[in-house]
Protein backbone atom coordinates (compact mmCIF):
# COMPACT_ATOMS: atom_id res chain seq x y z
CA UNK A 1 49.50 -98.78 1.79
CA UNK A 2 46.31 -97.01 0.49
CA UNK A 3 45.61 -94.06 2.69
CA UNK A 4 43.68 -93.73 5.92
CA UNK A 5 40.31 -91.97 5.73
CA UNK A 6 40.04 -89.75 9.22
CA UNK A 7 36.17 -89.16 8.72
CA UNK A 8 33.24 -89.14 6.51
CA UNK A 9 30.82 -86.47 6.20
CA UNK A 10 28.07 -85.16 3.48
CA UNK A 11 28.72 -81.68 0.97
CA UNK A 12 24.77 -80.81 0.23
CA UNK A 13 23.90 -77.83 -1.91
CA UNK A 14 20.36 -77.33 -2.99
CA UNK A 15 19.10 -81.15 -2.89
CA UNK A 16 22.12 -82.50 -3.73
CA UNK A 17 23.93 -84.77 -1.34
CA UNK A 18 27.42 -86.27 -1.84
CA UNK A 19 28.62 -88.66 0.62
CA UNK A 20 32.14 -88.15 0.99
CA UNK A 21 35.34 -89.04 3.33
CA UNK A 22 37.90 -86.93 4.25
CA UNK A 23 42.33 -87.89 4.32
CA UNK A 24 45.05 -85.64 5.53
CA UNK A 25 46.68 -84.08 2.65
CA UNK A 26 49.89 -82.93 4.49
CA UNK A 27 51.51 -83.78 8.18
CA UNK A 28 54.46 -82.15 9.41
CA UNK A 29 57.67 -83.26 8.45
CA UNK A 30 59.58 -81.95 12.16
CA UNK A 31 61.85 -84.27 14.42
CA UNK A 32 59.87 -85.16 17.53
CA UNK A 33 61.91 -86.08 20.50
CA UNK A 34 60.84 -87.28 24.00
CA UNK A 35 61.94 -85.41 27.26
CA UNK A 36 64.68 -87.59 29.40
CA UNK A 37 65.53 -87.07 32.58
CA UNK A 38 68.78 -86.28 32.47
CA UNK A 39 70.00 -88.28 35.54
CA UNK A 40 69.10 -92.17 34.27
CA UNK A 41 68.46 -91.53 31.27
CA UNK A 42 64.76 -92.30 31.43
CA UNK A 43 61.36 -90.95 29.50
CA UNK A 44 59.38 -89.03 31.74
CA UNK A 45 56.02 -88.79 32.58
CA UNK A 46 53.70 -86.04 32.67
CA UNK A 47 51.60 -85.19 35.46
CA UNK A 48 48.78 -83.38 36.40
CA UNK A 49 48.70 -81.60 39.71
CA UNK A 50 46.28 -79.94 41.48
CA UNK A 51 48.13 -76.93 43.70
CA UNK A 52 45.20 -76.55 45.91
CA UNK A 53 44.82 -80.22 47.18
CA UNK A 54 48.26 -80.62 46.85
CA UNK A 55 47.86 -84.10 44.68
CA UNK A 56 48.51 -86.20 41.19
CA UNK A 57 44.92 -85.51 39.87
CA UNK A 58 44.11 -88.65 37.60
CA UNK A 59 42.53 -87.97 33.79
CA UNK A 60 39.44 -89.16 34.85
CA UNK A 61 39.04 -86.67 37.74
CA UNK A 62 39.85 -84.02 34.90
CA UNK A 63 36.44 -81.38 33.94
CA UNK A 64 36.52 -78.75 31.82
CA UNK A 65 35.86 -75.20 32.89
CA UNK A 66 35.42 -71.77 31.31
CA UNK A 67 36.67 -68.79 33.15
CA UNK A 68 33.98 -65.81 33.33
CA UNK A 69 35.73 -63.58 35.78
CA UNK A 70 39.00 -64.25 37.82
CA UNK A 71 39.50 -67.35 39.28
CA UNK A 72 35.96 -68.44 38.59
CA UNK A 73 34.47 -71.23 36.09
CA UNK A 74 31.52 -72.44 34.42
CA UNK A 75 31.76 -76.05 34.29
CA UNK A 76 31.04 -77.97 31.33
CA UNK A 77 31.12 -81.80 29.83
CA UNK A 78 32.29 -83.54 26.93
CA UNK A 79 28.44 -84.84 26.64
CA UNK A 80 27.06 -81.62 26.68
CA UNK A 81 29.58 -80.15 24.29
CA UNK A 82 28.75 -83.33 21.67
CA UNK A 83 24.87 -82.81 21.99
CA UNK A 84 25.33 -79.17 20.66
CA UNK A 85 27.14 -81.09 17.67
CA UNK A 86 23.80 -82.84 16.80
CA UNK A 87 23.34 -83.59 12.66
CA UNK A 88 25.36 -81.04 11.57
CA UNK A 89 28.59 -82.40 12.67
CA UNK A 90 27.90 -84.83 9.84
CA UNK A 91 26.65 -82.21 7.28
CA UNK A 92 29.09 -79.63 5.03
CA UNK A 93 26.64 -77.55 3.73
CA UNK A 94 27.26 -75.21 1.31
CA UNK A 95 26.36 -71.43 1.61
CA UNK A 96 27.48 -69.78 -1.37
CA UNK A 97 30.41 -70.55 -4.24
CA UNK A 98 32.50 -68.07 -5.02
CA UNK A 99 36.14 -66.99 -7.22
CA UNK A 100 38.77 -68.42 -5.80
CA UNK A 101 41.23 -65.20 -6.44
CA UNK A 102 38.73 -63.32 -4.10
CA UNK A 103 40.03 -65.38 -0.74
CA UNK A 104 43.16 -64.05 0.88
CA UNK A 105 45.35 -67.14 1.68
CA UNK A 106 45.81 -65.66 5.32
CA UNK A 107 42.40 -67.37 6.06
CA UNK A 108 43.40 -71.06 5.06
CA UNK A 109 44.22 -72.86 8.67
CA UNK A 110 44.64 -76.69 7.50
CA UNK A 111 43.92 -79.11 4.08
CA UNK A 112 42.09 -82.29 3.11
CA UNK A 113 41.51 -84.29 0.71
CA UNK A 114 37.72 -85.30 -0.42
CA UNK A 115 36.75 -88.84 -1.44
CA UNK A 116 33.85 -90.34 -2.59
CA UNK A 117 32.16 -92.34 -0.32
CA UNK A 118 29.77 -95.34 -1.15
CA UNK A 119 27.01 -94.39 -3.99
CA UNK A 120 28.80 -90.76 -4.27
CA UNK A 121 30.85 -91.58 -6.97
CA UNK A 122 28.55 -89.76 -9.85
CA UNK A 123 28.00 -86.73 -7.27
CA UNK A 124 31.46 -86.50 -6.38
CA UNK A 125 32.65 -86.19 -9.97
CA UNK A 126 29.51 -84.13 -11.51
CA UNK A 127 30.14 -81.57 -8.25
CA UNK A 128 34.16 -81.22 -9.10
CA UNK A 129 33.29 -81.38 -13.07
CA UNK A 130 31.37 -78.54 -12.77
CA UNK A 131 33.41 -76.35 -10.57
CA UNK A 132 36.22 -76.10 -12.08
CA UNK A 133 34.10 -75.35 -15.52
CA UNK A 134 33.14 -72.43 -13.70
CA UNK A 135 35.69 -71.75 -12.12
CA UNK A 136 34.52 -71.17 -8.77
CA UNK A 137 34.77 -72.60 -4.53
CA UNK A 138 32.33 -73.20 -2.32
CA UNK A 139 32.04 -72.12 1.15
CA UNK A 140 30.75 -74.06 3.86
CA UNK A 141 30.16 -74.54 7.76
CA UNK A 142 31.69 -77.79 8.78
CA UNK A 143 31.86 -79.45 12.62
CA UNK A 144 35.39 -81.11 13.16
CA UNK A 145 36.12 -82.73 16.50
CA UNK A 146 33.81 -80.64 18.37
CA UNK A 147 34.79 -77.56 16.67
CA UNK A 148 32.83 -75.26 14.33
CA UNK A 149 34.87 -74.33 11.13
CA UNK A 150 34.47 -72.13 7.93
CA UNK A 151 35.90 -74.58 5.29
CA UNK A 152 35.88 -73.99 1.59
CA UNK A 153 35.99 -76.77 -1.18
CA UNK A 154 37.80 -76.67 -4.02
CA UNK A 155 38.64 -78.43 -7.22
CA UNK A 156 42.36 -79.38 -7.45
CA UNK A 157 43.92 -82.27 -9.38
CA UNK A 158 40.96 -83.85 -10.83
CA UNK A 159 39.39 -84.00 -7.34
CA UNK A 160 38.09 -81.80 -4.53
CA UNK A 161 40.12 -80.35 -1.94
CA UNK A 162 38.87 -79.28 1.71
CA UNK A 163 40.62 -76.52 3.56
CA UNK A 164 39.40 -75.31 7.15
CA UNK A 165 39.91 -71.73 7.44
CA UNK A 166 39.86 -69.07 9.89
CA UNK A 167 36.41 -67.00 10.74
CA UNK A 168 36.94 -63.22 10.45
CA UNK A 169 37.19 -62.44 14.11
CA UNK A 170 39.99 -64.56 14.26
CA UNK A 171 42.02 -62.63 11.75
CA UNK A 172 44.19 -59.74 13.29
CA UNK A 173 44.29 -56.56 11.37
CA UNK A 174 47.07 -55.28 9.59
CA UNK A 175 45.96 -52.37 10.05
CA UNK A 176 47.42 -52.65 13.18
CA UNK A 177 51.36 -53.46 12.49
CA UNK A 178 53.49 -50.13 11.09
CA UNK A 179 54.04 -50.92 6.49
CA UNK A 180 56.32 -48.09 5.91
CA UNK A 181 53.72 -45.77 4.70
CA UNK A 182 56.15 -43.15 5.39
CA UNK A 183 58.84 -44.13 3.45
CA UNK A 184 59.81 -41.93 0.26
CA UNK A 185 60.98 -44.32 -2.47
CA UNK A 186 64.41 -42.61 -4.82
CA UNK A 187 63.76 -42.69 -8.87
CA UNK A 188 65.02 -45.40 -10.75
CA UNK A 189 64.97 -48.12 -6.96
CA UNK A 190 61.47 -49.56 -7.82
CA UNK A 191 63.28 -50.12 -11.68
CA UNK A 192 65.88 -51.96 -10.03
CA UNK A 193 63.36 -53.79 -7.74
CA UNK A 194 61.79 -54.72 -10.78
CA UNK A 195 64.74 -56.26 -12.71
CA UNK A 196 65.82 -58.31 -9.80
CA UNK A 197 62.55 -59.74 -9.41
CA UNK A 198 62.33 -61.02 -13.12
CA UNK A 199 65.79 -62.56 -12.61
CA UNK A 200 64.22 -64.60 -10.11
CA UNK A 201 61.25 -65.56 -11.55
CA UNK A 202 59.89 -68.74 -12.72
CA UNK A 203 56.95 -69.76 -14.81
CA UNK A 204 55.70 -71.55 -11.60
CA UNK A 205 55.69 -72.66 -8.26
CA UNK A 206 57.48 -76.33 -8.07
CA UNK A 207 57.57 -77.92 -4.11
CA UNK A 208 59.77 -80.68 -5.00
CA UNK A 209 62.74 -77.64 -5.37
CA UNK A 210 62.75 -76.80 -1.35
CA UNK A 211 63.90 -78.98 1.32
CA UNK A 212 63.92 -78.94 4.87
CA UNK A 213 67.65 -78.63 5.38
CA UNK A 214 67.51 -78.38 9.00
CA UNK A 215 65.77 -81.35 9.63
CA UNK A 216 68.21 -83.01 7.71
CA UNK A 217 70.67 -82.03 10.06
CA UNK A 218 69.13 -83.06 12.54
CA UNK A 219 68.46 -86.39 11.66
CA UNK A 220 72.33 -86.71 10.38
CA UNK A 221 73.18 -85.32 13.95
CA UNK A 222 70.86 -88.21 15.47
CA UNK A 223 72.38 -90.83 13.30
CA UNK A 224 75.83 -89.92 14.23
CA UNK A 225 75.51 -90.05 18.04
CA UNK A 226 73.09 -93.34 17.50
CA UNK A 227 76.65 -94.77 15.79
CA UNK A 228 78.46 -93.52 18.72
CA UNK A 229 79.78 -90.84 17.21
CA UNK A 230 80.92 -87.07 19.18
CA UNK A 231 79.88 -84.56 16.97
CA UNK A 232 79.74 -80.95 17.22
CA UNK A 233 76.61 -79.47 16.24
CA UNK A 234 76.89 -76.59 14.14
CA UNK A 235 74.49 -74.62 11.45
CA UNK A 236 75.81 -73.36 8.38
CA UNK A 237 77.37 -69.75 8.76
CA UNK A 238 75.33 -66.90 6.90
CA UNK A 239 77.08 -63.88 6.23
CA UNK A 240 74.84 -60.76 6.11
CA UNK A 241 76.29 -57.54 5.08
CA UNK A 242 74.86 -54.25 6.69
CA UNK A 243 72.35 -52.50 3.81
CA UNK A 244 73.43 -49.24 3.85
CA UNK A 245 72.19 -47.29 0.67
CA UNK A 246 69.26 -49.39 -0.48
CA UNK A 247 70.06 -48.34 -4.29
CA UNK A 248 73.41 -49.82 -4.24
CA UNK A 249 72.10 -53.07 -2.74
CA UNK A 250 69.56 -53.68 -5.21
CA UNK A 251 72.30 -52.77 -7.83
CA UNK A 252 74.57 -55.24 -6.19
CA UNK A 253 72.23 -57.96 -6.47
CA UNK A 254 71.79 -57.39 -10.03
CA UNK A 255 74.70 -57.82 -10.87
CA UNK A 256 75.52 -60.94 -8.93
CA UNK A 257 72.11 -62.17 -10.44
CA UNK A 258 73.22 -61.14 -14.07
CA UNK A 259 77.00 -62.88 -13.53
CA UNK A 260 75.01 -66.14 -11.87
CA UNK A 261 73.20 -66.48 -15.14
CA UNK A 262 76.42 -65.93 -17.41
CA UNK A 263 78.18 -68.43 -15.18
CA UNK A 264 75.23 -70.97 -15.51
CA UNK A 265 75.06 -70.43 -19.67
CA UNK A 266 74.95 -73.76 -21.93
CA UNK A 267 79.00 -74.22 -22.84
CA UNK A 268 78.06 -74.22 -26.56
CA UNK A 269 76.76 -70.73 -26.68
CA UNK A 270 80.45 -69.94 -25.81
CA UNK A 271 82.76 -69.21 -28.95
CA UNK A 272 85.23 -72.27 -28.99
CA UNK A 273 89.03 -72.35 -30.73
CA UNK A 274 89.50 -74.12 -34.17
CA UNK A 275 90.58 -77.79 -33.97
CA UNK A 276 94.27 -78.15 -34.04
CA UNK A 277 95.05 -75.24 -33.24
CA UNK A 278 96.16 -73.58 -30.42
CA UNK A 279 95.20 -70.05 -29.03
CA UNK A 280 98.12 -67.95 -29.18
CA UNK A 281 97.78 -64.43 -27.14
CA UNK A 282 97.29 -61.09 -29.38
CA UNK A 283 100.83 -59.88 -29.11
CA UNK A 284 102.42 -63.13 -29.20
CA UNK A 285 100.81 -63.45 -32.93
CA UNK A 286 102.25 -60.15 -34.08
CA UNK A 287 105.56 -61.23 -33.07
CA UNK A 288 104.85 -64.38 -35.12
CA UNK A 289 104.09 -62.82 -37.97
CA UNK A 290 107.15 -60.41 -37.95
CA UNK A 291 109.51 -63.04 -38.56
CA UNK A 292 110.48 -64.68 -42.53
């Protein structure tokens, strides 16, 4: 099944205008369960109640409110939040394009996937063509479901890529959380730091290595008791050992790294014993040879 465009919008830059629609590029892969009551059985229902009139309030009695000072609200609508929308809801227009390397991942919030839309086609591929020539992203203001976002386009797999991010404000410092400034590193630990990270590097980053064990499970936990089945639920046990003397840990895990990798060798790089004959032990031999 082809997939499901969730909107359509135009990129404009200069007096350029690409129509384009937009398709989830990731959902979340979690187990979703319903709330039972625990009595019958049964799925429950939420409610919405009103602890002042002491009632059920219905959806459609529902108005949203901001709160300016305690306890009291400015009310506002869904129409008059969608008139300050106007044109621009429709419109992704880009501000300025810059390096790619210069944006700090910390702002990305959520991804899409960019389309053509009808008589885009050209656009579309001249715009994506030419960006990653340069090498370059734009950045852009973007109106999603009411909401205002910084998004920046990029060029990924032949195609352009959308990603909402986060505005500046909305970035905590980290500034503000303690980094160890204080710490006094021993000769020879970043060395050792060093070496353990090459052990564990790769040439690059491949998804289709990770899985989400948990949710697996899970699910195997669900299919059990949907079989009938008692189980007892239980996650695999992780031993931790206490790091005492940071040196010796990183030490330790060099070596374990270094004997993984000797373990793991091709068989053939191994020296092997002659055909038909069989390995006789060092002293065993000289006794061998001893006798007439």
């Amino acid at each position: 099944m082809p997939p499901h465009s969730i909107g359509s919008g135009t990129i404009s830059f200069g007096l350029v205008s690409i129509p384009v629609r937009m398709y989830s590029a990731a959902s979340s892969g979690g187990v979703a369960f319903n709330m039972l009551h625990a009595k019958c059985g049964s799925r429950i229902k939420q409610q919405t109640f009103c602890p002042v009139c002491n009632e059920v309030v219905e959806r459609g009695a529902l108005v949203r409110g901001y709160e300016f000072a305690k306890d009291q609200y400015a009310r506002v609508t869904d129409e008059e939040l969608k008139a300050l929308e106007g044109e621009a809801s429709k419109i992704v227009d880009i501000a300025e394009f810059v390096p790619l390397e210069s944006v700090d991942p910390i702002y990305f919030e959520k991804t899409y996937y960019l389309g053509p839309d009808k008589g885009g086609d050209k656009a579309y591929r001249l715009l994506a063509d030419a960006m990653a020539k340069h090498g370059r992203v734009a950045l852009a203001k973007f109106v999603m479901r009411g909401k205002e976002s910084l998004v920046l386009i990029r060029p990924a797999q032949g195609g352009l890529m959308l990603h909402t991010m986060y505005f500046a404000d909305e970035v905590r410092s980290f500034g503000e959380i303690e980094r160890g400034e204080s710490a006094k590193i021993k000769e020879g630990e970043l060395e050792l730091a060093l070496q353990l990270i090459d052990g564990l590097s790769k040439d690059a980053f491949r998804p289709e290595g990770y899985a989400d064990e948990y949710r697996q499970r899970v699910l195997d936990l669900v299919n059990q008791k949907v079989e009938g089945k008692e189980v007892a639920a239980t996650g695999p046990e992780v031993k931790r050992a206490q790091v005492i003397d940071l040196m010796d840990a990183l030490k330790q895990s060099l070596a374990k790294r270094v004997a993984a990798a000797e373990a793991a060798a091709p068989a053939e790089k191994k020296p092997l014993a002659k055909a038909g004959r069989a390995q006789v032990p060092a002293p065993a031999r000289k006794a061998q040879g001893g006798k007439k």
